[in-house]
Structures are given as C-alpha cells and as structure tokens.
PDB file of N, CA and C in Angstrom:
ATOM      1  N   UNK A   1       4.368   3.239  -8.566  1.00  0.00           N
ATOM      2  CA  UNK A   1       4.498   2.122  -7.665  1.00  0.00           C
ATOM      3  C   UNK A   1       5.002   2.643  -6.312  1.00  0.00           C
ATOM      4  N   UNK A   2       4.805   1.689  -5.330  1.00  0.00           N
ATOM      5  CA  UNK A   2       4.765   2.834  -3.667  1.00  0.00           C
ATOM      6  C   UNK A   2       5.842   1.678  -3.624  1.00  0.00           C
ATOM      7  N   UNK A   3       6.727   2.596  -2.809  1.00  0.00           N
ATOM      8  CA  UNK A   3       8.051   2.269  -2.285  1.00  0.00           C
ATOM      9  C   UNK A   3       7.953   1.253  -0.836  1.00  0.00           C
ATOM     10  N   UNK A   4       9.395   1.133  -0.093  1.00  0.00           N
ATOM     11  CA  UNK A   4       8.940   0.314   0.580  1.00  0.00           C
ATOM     12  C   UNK A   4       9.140   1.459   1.794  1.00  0.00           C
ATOM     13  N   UNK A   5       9.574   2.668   1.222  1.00  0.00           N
ATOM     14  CA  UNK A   5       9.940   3.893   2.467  1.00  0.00           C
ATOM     15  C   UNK A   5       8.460   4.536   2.737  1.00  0.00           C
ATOM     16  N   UNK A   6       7.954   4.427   1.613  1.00  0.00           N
ATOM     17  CA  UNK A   6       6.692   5.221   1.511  1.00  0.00           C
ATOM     18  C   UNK A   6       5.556   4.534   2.103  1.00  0.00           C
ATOM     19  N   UNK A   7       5.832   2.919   2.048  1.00  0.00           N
ATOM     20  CA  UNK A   7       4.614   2.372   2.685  1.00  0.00           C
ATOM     21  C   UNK A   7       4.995   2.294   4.370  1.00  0.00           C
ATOM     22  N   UNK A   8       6.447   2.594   4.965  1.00  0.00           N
ATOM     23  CA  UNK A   8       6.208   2.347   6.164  1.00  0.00           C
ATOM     24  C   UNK A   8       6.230   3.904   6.485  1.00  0.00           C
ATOM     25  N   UNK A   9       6.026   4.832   6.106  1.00  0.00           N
ATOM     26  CA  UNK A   9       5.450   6.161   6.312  1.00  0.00           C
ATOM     27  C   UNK A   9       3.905   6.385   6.641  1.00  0.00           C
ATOM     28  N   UNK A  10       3.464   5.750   5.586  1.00  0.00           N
ATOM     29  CA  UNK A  10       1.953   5.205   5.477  1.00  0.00           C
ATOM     30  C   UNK A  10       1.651   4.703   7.102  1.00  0.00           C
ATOM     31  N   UNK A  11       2.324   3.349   7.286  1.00  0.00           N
ATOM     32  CA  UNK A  11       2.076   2.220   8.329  1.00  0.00           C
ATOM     33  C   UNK A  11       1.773   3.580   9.516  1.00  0.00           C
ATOM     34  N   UNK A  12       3.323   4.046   9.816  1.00  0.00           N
ATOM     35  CA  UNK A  12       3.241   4.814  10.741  1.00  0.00           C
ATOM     36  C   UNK A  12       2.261   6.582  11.100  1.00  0.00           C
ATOM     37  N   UNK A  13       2.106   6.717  10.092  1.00  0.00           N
ATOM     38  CA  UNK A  13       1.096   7.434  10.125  1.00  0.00           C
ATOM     39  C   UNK A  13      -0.254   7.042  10.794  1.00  0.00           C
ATOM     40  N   UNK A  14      -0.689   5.883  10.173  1.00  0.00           N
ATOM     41  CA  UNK A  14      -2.132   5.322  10.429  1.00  0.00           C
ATOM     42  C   UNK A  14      -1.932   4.711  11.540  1.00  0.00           C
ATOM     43  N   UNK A  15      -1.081   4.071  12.437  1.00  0.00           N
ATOM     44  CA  UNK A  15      -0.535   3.783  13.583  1.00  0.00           C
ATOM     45  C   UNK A  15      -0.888   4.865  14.063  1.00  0.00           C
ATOM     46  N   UNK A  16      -0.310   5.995  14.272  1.00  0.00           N
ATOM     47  CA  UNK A  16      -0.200   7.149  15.259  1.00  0.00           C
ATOM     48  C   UNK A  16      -1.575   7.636  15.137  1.00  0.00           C
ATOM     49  N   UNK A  17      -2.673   7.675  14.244  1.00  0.00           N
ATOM     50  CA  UNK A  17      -3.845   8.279  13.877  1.00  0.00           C
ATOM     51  C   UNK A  17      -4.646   6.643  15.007  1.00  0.00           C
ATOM     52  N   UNK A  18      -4.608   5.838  14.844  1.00  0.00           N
ATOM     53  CA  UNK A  18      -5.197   4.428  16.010  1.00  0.00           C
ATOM     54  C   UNK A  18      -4.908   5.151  17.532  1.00  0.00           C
ATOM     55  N   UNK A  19      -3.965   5.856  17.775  1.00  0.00           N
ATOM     56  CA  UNK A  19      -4.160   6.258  19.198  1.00  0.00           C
ATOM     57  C   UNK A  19      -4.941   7.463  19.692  1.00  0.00           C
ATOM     58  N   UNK A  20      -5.485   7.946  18.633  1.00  0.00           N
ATOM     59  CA  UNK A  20      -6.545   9.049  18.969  1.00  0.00           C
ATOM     60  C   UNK A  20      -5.786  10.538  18.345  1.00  0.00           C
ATOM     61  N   UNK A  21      -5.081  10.584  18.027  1.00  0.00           N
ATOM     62  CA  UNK A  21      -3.476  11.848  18.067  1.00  0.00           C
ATOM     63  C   UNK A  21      -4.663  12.687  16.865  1.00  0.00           C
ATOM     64  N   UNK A  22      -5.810  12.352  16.135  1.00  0.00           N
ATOM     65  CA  UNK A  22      -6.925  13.264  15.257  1.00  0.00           C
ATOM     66  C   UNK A  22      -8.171  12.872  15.609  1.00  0.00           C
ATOM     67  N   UNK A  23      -8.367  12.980  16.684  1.00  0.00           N
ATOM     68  CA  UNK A  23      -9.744  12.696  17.110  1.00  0.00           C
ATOM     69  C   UNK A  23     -10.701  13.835  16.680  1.00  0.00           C
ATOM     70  N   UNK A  24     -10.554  14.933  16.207  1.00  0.00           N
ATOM     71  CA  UNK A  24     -11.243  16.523  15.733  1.00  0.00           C
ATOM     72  C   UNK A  24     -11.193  16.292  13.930  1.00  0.00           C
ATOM     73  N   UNK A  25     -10.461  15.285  13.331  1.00  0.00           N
ATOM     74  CA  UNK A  25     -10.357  15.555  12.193  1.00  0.00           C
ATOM     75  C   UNK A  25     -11.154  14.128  11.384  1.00  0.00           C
ATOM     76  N   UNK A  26     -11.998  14.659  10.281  1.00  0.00           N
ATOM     77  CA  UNK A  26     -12.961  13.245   9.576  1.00  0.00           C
ATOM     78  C   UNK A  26     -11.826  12.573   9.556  1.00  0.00           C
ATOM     79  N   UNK A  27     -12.144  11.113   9.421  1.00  0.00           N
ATOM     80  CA  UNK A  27     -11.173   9.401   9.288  1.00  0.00           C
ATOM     81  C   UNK A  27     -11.324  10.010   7.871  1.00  0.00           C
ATOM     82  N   UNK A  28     -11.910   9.585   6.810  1.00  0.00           N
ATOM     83  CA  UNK A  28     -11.366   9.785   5.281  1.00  0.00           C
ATOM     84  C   UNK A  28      -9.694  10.798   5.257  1.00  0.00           C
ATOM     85  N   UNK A  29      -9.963  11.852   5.782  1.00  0.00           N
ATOM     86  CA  UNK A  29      -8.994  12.794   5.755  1.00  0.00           C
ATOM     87  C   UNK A  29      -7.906  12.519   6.252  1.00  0.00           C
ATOM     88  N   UNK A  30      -7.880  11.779   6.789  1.00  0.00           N
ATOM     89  CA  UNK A  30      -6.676  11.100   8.291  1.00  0.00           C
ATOM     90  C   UNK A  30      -5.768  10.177   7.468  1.00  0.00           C
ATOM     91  N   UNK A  31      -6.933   8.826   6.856  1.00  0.00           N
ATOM     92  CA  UNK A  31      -6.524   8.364   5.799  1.00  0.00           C
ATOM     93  C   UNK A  31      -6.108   8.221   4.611  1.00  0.00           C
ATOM     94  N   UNK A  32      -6.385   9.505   3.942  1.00  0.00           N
ATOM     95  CA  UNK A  32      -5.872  10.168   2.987  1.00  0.00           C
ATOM     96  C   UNK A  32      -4.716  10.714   2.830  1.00  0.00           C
ATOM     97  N   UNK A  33      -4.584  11.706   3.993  1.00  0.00           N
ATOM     98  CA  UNK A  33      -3.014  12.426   4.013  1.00  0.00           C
ATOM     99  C   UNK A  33      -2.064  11.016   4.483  1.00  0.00           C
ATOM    100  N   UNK A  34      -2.086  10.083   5.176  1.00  0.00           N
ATOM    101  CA  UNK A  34      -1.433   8.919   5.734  1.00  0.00           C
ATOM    102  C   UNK A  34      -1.196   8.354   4.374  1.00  0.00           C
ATOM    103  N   UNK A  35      -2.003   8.092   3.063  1.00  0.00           N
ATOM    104  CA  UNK A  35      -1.600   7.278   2.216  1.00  0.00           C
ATOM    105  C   UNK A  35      -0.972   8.286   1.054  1.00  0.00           C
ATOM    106  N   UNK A  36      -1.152   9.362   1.503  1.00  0.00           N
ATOM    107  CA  UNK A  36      -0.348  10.172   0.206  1.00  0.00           C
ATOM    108  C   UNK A  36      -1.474  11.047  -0.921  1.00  0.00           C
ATOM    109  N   UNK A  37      -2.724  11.262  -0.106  1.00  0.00           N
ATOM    110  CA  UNK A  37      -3.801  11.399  -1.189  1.00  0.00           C
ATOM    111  C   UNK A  37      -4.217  12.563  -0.747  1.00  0.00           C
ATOM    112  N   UNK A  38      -3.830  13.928  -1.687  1.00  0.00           N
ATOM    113  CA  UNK A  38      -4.115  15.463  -1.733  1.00  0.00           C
ATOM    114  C   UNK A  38      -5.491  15.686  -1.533  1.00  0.00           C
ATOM    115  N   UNK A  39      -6.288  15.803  -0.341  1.00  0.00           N
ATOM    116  CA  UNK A  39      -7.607  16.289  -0.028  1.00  0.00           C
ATOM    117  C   UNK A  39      -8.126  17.476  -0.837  1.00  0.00           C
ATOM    118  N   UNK A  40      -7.063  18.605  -0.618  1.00  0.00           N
ATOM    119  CA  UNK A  40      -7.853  20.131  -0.535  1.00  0.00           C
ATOM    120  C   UNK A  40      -8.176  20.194  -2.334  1.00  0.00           C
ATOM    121  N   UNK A  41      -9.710  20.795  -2.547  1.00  0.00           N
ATOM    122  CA  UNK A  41      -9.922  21.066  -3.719  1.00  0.00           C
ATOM    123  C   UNK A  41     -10.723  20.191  -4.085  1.00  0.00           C
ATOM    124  N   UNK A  42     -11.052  18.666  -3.542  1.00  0.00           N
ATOM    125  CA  UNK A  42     -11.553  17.951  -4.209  1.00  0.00           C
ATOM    126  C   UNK A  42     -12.938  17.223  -3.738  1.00  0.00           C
ATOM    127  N   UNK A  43     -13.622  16.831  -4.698  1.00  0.00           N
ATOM    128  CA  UNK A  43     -15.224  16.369  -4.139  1.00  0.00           C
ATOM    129  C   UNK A  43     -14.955  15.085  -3.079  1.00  0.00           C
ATOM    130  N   UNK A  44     -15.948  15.159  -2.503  1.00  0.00           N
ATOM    131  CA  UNK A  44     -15.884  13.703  -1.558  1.00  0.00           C
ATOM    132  C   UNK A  44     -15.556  12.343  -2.209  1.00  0.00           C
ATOM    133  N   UNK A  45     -16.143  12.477  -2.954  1.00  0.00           N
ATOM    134  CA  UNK A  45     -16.238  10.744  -4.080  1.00  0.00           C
ATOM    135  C   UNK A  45     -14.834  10.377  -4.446  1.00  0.00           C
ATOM    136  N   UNK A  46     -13.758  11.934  -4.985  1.00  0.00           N
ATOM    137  CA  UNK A  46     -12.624  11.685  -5.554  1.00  0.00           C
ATOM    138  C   UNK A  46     -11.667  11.527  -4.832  1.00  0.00           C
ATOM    139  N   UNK A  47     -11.865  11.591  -3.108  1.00  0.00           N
ATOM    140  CA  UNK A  47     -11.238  11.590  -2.279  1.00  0.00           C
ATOM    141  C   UNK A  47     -10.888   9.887  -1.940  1.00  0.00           C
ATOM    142  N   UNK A  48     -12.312   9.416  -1.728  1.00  0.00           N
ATOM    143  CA  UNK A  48     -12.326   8.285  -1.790  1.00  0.00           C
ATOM    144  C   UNK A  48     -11.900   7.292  -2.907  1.00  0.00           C
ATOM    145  N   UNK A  49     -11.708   7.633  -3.731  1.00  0.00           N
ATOM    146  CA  UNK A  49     -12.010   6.358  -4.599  1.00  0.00           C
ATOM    147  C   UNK A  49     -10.195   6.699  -5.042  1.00  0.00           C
ATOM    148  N   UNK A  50      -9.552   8.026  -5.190  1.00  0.00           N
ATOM    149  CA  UNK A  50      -7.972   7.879  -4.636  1.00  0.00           C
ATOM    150  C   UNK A  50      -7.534   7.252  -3.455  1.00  0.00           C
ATOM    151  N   UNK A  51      -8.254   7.814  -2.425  1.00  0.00           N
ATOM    152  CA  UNK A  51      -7.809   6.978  -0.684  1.00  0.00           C
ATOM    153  C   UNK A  51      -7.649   5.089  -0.970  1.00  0.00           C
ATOM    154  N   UNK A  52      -9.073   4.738  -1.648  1.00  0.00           N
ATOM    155  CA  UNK A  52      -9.427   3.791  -1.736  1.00  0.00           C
ATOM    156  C   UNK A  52      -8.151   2.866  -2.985  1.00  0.00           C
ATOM    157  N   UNK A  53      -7.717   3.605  -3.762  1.00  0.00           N
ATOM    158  CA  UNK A  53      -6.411   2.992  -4.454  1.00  0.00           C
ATOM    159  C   UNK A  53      -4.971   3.081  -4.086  1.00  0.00           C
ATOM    160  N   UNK A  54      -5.275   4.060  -3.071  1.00  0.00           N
ATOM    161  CA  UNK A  54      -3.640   4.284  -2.181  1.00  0.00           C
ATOM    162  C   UNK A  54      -3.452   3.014  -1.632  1.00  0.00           C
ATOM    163  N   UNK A  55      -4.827   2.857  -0.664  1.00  0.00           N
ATOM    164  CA  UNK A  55      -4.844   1.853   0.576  1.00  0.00           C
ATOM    165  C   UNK A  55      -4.589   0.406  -0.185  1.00  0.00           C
ATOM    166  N   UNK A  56      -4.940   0.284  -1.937  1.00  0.00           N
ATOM    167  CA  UNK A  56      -4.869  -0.985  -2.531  1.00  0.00           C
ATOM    168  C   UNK A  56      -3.441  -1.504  -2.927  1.00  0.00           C
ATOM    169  N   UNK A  57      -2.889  -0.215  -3.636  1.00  0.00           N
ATOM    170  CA  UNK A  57      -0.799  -0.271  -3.652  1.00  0.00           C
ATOM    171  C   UNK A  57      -0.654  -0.682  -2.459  1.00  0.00           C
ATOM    172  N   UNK A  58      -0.784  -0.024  -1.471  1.00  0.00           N
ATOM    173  CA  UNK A  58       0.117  -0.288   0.129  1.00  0.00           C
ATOM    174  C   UNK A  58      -0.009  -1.853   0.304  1.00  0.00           C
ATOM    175  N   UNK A  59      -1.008  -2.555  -0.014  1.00  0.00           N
ATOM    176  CA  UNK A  59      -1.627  -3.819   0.550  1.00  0.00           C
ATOM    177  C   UNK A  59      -0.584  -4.836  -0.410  1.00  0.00           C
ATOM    178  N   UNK A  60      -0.985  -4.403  -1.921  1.00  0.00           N
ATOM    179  CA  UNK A  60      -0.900  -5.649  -2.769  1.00  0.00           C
ATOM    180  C   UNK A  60       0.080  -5.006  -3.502  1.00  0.00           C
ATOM    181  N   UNK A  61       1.454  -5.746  -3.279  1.00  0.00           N
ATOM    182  CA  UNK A  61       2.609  -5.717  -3.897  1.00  0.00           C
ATOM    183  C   UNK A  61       2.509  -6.161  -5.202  1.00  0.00           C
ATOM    184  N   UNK A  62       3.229  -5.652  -6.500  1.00  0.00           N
ATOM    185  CA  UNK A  62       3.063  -5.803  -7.777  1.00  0.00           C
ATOM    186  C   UNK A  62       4.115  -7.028  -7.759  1.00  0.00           C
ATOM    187  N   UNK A  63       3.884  -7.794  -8.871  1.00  0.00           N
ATOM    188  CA  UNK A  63       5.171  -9.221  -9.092  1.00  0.00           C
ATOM    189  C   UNK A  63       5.392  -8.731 -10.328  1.00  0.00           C
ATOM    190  N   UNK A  64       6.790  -9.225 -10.502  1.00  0.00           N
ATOM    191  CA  UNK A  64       7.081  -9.495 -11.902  1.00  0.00           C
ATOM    192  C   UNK A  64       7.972 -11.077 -12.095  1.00  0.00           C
ATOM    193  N   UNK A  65       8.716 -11.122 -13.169  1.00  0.00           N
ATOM    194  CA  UNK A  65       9.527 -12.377 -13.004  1.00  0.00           C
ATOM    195  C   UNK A  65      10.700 -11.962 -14.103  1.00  0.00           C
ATOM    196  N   UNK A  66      11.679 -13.184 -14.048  1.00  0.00           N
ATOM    197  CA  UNK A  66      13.287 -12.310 -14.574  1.00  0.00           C
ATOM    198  C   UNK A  66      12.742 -12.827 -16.149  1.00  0.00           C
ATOM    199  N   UNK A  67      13.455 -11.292 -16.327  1.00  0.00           N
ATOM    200  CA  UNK A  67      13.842 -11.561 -17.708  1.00  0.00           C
ATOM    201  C   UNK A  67      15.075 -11.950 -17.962  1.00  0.00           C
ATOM    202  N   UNK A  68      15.540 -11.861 -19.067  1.00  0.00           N
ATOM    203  CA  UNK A  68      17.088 -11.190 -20.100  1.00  0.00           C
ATOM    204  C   UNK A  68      16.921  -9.841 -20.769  1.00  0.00           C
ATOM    205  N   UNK A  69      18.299  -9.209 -20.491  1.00  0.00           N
ATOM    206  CA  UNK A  69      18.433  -8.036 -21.446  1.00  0.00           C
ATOM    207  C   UNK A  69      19.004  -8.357 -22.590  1.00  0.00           C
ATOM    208  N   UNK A  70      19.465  -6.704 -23.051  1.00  0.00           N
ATOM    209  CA  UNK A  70      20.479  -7.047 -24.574  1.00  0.00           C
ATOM    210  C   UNK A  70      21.654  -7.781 -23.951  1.00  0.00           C
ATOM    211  N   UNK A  71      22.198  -7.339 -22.651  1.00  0.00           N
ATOM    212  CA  UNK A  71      23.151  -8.142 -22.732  1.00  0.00           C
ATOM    213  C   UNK A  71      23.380  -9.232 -22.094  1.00  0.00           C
ATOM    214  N   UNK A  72      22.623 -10.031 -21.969  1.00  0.00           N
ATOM    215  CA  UNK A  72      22.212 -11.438 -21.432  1.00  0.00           C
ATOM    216  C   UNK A  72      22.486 -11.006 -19.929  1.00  0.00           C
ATOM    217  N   UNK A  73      21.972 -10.340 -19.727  1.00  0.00           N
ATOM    218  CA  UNK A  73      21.790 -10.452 -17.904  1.00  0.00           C
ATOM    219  C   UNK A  73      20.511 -10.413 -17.292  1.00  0.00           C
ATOM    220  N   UNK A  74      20.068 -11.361 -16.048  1.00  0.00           N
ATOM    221  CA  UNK A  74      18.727 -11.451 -15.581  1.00  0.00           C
ATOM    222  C   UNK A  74      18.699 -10.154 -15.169  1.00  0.00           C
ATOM    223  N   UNK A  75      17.307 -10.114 -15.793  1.00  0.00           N
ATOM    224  CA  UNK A  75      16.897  -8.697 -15.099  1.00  0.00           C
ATOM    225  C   UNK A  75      14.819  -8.665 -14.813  1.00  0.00           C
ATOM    226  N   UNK A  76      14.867  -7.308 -14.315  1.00  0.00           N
ATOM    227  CA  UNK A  76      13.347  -7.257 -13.632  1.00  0.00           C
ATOM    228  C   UNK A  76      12.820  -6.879 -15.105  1.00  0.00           C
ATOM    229  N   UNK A  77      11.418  -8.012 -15.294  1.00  0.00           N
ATOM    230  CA  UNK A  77      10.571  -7.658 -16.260  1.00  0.00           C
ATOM    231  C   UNK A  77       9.992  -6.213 -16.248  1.00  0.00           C
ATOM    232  N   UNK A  78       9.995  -5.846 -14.734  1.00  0.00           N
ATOM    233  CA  UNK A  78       8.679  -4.682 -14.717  1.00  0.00           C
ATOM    234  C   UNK A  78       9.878  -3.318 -14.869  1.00  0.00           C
ATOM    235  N   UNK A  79      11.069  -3.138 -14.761  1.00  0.00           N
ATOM    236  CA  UNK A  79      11.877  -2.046 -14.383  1.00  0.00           C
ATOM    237  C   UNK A  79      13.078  -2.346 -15.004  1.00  0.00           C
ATOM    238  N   UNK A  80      13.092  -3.053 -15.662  1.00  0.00           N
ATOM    239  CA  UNK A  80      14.708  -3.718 -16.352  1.00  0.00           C
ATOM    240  C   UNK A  80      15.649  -3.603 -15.247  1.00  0.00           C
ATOM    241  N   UNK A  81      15.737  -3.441 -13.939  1.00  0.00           N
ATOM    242  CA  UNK A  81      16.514  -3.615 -12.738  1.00  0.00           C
ATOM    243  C   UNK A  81      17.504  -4.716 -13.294  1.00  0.00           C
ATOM    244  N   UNK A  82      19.289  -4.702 -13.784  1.00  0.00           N
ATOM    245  CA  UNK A  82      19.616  -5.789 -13.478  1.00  0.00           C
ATOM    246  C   UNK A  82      20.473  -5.932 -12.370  1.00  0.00           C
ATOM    247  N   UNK A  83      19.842  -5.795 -11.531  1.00  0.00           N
ATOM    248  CA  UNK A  83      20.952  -6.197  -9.862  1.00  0.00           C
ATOM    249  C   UNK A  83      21.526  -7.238 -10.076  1.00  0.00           C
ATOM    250  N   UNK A  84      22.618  -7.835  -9.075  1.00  0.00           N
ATOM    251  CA  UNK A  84      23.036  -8.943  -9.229  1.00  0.00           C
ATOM    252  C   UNK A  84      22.149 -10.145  -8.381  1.00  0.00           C
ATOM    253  N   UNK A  85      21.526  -9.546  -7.596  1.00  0.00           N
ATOM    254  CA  UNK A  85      20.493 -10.434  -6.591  1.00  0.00           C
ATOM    255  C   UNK A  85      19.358 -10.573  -7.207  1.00  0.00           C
ATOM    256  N   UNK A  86      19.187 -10.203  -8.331  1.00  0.00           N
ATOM    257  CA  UNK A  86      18.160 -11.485  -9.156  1.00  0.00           C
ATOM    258  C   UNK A  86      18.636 -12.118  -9.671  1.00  0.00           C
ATOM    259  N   UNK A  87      19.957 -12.126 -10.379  1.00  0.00           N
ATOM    260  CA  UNK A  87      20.828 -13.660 -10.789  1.00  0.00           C
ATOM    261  C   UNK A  87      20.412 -14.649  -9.292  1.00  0.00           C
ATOM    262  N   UNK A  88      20.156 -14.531  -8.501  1.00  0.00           N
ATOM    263  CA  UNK A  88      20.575 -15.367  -7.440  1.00  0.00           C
ATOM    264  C   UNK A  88      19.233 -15.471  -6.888  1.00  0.00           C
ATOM    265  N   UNK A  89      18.218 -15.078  -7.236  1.00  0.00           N
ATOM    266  CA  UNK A  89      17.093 -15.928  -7.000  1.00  0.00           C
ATOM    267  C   UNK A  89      16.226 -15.100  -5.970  1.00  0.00           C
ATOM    268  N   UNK A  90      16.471 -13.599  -5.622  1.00  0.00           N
ATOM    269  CA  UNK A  90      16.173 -12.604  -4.892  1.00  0.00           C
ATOM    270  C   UNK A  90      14.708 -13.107  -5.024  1.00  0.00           C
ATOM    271  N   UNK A  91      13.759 -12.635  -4.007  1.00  0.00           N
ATOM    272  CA  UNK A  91      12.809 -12.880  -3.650  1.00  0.00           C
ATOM    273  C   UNK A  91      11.575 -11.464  -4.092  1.00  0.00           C
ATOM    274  N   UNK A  92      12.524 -10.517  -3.870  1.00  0.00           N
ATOM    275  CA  UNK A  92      12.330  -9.064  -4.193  1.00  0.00           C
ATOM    276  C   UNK A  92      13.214  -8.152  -5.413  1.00  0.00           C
ATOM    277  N   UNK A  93      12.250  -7.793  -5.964  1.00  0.00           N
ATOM    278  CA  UNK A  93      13.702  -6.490  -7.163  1.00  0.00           C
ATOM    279  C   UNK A  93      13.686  -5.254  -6.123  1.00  0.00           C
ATOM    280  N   UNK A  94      15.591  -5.178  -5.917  1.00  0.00           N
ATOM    281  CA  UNK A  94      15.626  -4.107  -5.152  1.00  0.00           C
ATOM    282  C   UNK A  94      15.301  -2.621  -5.418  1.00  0.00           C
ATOM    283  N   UNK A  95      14.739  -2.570  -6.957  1.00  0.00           N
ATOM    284  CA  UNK A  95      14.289  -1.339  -8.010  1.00  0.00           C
ATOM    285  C   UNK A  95      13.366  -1.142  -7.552  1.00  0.00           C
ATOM    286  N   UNK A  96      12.201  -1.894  -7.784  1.00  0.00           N
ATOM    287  CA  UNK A  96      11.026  -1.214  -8.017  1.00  0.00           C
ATOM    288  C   UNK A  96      10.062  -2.126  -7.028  1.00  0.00           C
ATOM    289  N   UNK A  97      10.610  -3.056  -6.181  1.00  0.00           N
ATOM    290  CA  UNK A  97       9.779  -3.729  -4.906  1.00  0.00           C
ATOM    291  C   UNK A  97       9.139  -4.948  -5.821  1.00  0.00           C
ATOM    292  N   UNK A  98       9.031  -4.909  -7.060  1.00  0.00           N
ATOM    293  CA  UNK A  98       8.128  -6.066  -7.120  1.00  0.00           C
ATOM    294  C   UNK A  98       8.579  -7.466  -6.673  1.00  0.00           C
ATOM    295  N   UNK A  99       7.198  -8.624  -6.621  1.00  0.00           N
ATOM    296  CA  UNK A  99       8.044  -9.485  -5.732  1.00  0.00           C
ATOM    297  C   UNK A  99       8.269 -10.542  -6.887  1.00  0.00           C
ATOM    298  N   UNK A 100       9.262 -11.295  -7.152  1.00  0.00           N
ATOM    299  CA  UNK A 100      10.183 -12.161  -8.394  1.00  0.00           C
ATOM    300  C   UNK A 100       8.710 -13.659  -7.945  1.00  0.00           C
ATOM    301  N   UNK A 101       7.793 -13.545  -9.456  1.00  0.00           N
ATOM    302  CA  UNK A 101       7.345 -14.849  -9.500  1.00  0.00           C
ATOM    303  C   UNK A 101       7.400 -16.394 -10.126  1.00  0.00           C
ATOM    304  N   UNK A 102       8.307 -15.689 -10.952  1.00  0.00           N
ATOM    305  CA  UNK A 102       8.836 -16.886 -12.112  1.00  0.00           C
ATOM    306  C   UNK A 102       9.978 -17.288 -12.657  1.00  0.00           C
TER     307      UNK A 102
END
C-alpha cells in the first residue's frame, strides 16, 4: 500500500517532469521512476502494465472500516491499527492510509 510520503514524492516528481526538466528522456520512463517502477532489465509491456498499477495506488485510496480487537478496542480492519483516532470517528487510519467507510 503507497504511503501518503510516497505519493507526494510521486506528485512532485511528475510535477517537476510537466516543466520540461526530461525532455531527452521517453514519458513511460519519466513515469515510471516518478511512481516507483524499476525500468532497467525489463520488456516494454512489463514496464507498463507496473507504471500502469503504480499510477492506480497513487489515485485510488484503499478503505477499510473499524473493527474490534481481542481487547475490545476499535481498530483498522485492513492493519489492526488501534489508534485512538478511530475511536473518534477519524476519517483516515493513521497506519496504513486507508480511508474509514463504515
């Protein structure tokens, strides 16, 4: 799961690549190293279709909704996170980013 450090690494990467700063280097490649996706070694297709699932994490945030643990405390379905800011109706688990749907 992509962090929330990792996606504004991402942001800013592909930001700085919009002002021209790789105008000598293919866009797949640009976009690739920006989302975290190891080029060297690999066929064109596998480049893409990793690029193409980087760019899908960054976009679409995973949800989960609270559970209970063993010891009766709300916690994150997806990460057993029990912060105290999902007792309280957090919007976000500060663990693992997902966003609280239920």
């Amino acid at each position: 799961m992509i962090s929330d450090e990792e996606r504004r690494r991402a942001v800013a990467e592909l930001r700085e690549a919009s002002t021209g700063a790789y105008r000598h280097v293919d866009a797949l490649d640009v976009i690739a190293g920006s989302v975290g996706v190891e080029v060297g070694g690999k066929f064109g297709h596998e480049v893409e279709n990793e690029t193409y699932a980087a760019l899908a994490d960054l976009i679409d945030r995973p949800t989960t909704h609270i559970d209970v643990n063993e010891h009766g405390r709300a916690c994150c379905a997806n990460c057993g996170c029990d912060d105290w800011c999902l007792a309280d109706r957090s919007r976000y688990c500060p663990n693992c980013g997902a966003e609280v749907v239920g």
